[in-house]
C-alpha atoms as a PDB file:
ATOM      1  CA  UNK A   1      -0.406 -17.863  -5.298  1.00  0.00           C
ATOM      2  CA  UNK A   2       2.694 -19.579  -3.808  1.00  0.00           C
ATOM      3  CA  UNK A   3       2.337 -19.156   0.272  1.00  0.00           C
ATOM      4  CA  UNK A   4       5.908 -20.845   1.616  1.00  0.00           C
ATOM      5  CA  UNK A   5       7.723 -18.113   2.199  1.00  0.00           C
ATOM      6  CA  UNK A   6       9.257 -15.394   4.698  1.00  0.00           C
ATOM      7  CA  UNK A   7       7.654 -12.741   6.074  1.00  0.00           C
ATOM      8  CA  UNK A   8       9.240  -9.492   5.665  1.00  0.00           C
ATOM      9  CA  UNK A   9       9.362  -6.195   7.204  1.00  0.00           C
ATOM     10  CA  UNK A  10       6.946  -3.421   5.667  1.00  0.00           C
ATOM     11  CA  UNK A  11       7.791  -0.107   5.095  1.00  0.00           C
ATOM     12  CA  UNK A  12       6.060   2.597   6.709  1.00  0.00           C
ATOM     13  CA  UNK A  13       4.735   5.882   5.412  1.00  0.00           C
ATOM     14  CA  UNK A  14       7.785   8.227   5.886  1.00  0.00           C
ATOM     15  CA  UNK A  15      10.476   5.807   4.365  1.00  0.00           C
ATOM     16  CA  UNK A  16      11.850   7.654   1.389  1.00  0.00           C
ATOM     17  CA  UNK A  17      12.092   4.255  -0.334  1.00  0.00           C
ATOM     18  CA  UNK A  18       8.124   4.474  -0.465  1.00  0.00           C
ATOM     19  CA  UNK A  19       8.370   7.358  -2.689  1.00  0.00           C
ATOM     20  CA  UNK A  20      10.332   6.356  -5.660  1.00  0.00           C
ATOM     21  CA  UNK A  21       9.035   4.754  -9.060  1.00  0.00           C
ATOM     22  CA  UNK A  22       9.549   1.136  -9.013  1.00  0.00           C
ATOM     23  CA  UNK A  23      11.925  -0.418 -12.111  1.00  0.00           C
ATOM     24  CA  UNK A  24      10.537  -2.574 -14.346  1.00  0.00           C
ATOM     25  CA  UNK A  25      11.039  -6.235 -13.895  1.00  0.00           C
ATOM     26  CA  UNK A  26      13.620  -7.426 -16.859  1.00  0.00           C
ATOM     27  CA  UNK A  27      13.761 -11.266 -16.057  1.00  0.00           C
ATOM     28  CA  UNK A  28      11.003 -13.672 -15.527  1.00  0.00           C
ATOM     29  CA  UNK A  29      10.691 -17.401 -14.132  1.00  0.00           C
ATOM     30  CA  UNK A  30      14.142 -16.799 -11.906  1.00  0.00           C
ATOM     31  CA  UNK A  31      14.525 -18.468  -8.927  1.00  0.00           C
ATOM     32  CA  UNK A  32      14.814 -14.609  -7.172  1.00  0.00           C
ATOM     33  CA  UNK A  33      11.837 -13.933  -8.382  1.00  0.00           C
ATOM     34  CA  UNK A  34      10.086 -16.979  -7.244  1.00  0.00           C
ATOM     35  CA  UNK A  35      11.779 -16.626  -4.128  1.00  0.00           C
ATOM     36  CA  UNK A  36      10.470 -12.309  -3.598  1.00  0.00           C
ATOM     37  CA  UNK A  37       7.103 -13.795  -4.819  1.00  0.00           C
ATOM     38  CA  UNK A  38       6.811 -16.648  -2.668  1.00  0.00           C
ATOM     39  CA  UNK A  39       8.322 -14.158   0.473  1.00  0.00           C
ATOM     40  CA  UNK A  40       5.509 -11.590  -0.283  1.00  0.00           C
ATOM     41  CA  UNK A  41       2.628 -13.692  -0.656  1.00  0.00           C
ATOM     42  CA  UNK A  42       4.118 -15.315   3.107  1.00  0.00           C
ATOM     43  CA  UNK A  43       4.186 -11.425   4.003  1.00  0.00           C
ATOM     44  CA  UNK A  44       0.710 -10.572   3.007  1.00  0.00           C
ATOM     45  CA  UNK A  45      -1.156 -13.710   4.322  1.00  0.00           C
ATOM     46  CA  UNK A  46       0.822 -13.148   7.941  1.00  0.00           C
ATOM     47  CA  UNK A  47      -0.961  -9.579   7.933  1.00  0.00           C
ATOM     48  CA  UNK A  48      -4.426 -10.157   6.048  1.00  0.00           C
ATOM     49  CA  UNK A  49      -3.495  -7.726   3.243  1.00  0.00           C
ATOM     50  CA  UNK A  50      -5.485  -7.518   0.106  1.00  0.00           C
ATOM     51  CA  UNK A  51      -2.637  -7.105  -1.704  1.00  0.00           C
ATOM     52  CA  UNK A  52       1.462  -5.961  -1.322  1.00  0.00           C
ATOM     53  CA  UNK A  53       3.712  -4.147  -3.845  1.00  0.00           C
ATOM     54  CA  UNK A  54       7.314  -4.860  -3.569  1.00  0.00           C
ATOM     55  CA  UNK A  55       8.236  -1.709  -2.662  1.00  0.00           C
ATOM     56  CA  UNK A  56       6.338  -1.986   0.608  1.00  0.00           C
ATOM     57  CA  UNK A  57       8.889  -4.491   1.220  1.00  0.00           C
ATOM     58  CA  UNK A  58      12.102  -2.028   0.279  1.00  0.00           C
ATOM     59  CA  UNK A  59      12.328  -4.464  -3.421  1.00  0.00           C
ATOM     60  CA  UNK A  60      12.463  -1.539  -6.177  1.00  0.00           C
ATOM     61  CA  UNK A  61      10.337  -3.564  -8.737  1.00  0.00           C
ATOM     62  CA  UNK A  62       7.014  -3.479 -10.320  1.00  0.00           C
ATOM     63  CA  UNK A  63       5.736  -6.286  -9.011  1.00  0.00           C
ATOM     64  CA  UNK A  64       2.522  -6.365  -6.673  1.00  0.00           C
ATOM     65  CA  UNK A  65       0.099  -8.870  -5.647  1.00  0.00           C
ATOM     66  CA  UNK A  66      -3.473  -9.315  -4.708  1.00  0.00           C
ATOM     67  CA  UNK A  67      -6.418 -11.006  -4.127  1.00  0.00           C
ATOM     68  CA  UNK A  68      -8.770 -12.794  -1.315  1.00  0.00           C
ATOM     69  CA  UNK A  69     -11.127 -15.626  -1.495  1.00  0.00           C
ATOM     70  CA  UNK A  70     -12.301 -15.386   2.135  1.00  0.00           C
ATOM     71  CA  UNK A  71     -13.903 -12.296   3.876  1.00  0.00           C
ATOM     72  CA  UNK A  72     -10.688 -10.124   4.968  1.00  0.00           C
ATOM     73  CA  UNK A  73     -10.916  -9.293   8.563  1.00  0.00           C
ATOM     74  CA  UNK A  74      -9.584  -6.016   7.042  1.00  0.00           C
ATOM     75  CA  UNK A  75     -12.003  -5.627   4.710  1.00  0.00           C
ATOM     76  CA  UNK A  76     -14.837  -7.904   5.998  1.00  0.00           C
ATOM     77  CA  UNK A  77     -17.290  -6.656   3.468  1.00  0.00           C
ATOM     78  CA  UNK A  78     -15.249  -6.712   0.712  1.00  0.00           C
ATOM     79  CA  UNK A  79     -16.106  -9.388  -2.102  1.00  0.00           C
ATOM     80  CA  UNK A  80     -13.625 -11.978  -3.219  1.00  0.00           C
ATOM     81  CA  UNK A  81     -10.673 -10.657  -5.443  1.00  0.00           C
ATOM     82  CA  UNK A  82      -9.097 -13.724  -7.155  1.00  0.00           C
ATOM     83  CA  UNK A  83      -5.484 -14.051  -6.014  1.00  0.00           C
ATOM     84  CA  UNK A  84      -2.823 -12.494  -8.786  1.00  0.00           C
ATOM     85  CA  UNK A  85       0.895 -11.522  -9.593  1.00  0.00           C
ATOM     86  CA  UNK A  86       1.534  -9.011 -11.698  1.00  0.00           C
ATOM     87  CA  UNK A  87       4.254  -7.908 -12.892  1.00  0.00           C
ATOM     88  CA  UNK A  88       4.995  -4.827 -14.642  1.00  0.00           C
ATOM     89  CA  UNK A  89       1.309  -3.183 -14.971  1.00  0.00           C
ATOM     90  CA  UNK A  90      -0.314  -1.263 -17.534  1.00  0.00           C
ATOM     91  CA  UNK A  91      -3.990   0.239 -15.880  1.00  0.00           C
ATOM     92  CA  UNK A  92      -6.638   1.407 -18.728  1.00  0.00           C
ATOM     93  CA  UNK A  93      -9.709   3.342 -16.835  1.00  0.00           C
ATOM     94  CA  UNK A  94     -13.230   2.258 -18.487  1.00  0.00           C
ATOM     95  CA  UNK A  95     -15.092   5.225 -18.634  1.00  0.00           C
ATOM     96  CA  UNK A  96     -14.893   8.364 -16.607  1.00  0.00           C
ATOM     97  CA  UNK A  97     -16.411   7.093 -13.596  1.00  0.00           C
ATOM     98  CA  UNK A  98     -14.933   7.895  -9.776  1.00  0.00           C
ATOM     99  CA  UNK A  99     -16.830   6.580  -6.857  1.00  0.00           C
ATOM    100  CA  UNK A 100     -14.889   6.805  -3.308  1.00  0.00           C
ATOM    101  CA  UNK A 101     -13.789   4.358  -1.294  1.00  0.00           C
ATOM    102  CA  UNK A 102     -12.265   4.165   2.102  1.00  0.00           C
ATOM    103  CA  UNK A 103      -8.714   2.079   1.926  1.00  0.00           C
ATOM    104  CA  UNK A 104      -6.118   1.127   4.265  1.00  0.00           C
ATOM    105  CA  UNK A 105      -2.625   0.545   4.465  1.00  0.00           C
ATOM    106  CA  UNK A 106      -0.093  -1.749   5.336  1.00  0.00           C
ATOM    107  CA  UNK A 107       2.236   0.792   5.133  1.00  0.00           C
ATOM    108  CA  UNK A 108      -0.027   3.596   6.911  1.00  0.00           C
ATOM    109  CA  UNK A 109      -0.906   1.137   9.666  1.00  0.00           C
ATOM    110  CA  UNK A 110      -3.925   1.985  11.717  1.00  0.00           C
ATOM    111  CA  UNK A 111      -5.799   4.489   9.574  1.00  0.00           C
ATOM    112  CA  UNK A 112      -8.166   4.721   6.586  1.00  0.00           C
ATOM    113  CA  UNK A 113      -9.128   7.399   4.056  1.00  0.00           C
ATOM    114  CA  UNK A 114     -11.601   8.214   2.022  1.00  0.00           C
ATOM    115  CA  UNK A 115     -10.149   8.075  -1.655  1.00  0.00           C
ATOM    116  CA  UNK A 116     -11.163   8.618  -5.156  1.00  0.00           C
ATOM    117  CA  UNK A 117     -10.758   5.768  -7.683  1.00  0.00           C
ATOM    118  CA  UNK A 118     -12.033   4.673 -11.297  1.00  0.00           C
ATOM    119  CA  UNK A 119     -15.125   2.090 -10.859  1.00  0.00           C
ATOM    120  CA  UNK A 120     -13.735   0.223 -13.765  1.00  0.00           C
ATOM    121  CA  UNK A 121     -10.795  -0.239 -15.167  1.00  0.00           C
ATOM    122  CA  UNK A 122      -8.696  -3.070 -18.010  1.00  0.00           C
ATOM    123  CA  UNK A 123      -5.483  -4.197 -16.717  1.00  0.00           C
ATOM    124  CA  UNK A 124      -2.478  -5.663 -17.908  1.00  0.00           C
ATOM    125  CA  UNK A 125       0.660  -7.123 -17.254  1.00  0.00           C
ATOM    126  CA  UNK A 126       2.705 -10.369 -17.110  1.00  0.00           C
ATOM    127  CA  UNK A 127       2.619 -13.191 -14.686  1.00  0.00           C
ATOM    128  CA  UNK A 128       6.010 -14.533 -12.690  1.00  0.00           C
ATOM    129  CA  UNK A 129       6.662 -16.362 -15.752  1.00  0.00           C
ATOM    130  CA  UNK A 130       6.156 -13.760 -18.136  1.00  0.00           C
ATOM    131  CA  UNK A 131       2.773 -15.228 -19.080  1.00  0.00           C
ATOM    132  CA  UNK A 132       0.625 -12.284 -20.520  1.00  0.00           C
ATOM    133  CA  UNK A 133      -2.068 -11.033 -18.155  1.00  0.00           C
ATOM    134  CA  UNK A 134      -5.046  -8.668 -19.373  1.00  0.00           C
ATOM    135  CA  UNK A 135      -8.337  -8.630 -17.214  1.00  0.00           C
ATOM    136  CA  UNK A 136     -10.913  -5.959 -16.292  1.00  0.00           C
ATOM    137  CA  UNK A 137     -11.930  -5.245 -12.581  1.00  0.00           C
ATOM    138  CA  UNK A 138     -14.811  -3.059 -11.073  1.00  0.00           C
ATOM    139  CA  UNK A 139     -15.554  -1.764  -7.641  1.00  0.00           C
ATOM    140  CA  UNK A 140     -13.446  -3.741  -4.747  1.00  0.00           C
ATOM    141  CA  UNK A 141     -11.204  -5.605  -7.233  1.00  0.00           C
ATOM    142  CA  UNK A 142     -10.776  -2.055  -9.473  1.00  0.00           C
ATOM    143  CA  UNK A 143      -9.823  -0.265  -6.327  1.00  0.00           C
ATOM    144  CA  UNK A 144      -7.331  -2.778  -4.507  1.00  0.00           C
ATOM    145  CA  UNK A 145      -5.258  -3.062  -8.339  1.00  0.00           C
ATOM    146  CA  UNK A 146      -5.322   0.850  -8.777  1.00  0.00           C
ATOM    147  CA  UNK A 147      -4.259   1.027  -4.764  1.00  0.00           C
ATOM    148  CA  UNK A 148      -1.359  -1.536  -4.986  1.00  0.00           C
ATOM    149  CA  UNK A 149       0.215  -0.126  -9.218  1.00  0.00           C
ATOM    150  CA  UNK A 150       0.175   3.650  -7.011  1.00  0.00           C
ATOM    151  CA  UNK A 151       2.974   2.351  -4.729  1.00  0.00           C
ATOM    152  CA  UNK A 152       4.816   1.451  -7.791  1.00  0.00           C
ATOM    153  CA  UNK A 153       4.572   4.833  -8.993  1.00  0.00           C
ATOM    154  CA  UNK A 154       5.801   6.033  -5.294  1.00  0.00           C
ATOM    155  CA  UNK A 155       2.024   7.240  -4.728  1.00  0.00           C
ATOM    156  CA  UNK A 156       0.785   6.401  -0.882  1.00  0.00           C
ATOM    157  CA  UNK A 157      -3.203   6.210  -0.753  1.00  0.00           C
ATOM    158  CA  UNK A 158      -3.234   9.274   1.534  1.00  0.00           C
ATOM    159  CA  UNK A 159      -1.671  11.400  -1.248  1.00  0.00           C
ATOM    160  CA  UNK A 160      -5.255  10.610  -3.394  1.00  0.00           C
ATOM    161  CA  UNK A 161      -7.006  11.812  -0.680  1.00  0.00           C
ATOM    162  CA  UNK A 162      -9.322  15.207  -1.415  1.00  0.00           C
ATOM    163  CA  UNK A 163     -10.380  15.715   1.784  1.00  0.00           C
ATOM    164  CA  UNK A 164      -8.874  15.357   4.940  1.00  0.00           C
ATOM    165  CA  UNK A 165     -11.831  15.033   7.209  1.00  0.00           C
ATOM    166  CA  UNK A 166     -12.137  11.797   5.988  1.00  0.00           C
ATOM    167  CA  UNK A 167      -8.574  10.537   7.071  1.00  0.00           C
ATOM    168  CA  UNK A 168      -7.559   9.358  10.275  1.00  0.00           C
ATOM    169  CA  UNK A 169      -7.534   6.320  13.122  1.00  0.00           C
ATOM    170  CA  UNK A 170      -9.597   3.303  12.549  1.00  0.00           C
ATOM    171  CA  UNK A 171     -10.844   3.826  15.754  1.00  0.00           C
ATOM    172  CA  UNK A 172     -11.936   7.490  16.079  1.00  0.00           C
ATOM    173  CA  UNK A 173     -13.628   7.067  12.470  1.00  0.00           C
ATOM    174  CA  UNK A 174     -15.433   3.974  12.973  1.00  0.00           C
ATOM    175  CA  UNK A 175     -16.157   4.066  16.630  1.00  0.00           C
ATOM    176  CA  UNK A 176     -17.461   0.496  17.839  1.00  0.00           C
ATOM    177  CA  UNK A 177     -16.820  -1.237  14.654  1.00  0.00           C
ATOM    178  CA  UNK A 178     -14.360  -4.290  15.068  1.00  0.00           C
ATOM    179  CA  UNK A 179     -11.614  -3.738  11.702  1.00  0.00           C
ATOM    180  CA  UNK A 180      -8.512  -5.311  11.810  1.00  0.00           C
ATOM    181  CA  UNK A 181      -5.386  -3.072  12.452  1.00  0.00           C
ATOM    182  CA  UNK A 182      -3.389  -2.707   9.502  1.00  0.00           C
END
C-alpha cells in the first residue's frame, strides 16, 4: 500500500457522519483517489490501525483499507493481515460460524468490546484501479474486513456488541496489560 501521504483527522463515535451508508466509488485510477488512498494509508500507519474506512476520515465512500505484516502494538497477538484496498465490498459468510472477538477503534479511542463475527468469510471488491479483488479470510483477517465494510454501512463495532459487560476502557478491562491506545 502507498504510505506518502497526510494524516488526517478521525472521526469519533458521536459524529453523525459515522452513521451514514457510504456511496459507492464510481471512478477508479484518479488522481483523488490515489491521493484519499495514499492520505489514509499515511493516516493509519501514524496510529497503528489495522485498517481505516474512509468514512472514519469524514470521505463518504466505500473504500477501506487493511492489513499488517508486523505485530500491531494494538493488536500484538494478532497474525499478519496482508495489506489491501478495497473498494466497494461485497462480504459472503462461509458457513454459519460466530466466534467473538474483542476489537478496538480508531474512532472509539481507548476502549474494546467483545463482538460477534463470522470465522470465515469470501470477499470481494475492486482495487484503486478497478482491478477485481475476491479472497477468503478466517479468524483475525475475517474479523478486521467485516470490522472496517460495518463503517461503510454506518455500523460502529459497539453497536455488534451483545453484551455490555464486556465493553469498556482498555485499562479497567485488561488491568496490567500494556495495549496501545487507540
Amino acid at each position: 500500500m502507498e504510505q506518502k501521504g497526510r494524516v488526517l483527522p478521525i472521526l469519533r463515535m458521536g459524529d453523525a457522519r459515522l452513521l451514514r451508508v457510504a456511496q459507492p466509488v464510481r471512478q477508479f485510477d484518479t488522481p483523488e483517489l490515489h491521493a484519499l488512498i495514499a492520505d489514509m494509508c499515511a493516516t493509519m500507519q501514524a496510529v497503528n490501525g489495522a485498517g481505516l474506512a474512509a468514512p472514519q476520515v469524514g470521505v463518504d465512500l466505500q473504500l477501506v483499507i487493511f492489513g499488517s505484516g508486523a505485530p500491531n502494538p494494538r493488536y500484538p497477538d494478532a497474525p499478519p493481515v496482508p495489506p489491501t484496498i478495497l473498494i466497494n465490498p461485497v462480504l459472503q459468510p462461509i458457513g454459519p460460524q460466530m466466534e467473538e472477538g474483542w476489537e478496538g477503534c480508531l474512532s472509539v479511542p481507548g476502549m474494546r468490546g467483545l463482538v460477534p463475527r463470522h470465522t470465515r468469510l469470501r470477499y470481494s471488491g475492486f482495487d484503486q484501479y478497478g482491478q477485481a479483488i475476491e479472497r477468503e479470510a478466517s479468524g483475525f483477517h475475517a474479523r478486521v474486513v467485516q470490522h472496517e465494510c460495518d463503517h461503510l454501512q454506518g455500523v460502529l463495532y459497539p453497536m455488534r456488541i451483545k453484551d455490555m459487560r464486556y465493553f469498556g476502557f482498555i485499562e479497567e478491562l485488561f488491568p496490567g496489560q500494556q495495549l496501545a491506545d487507540d
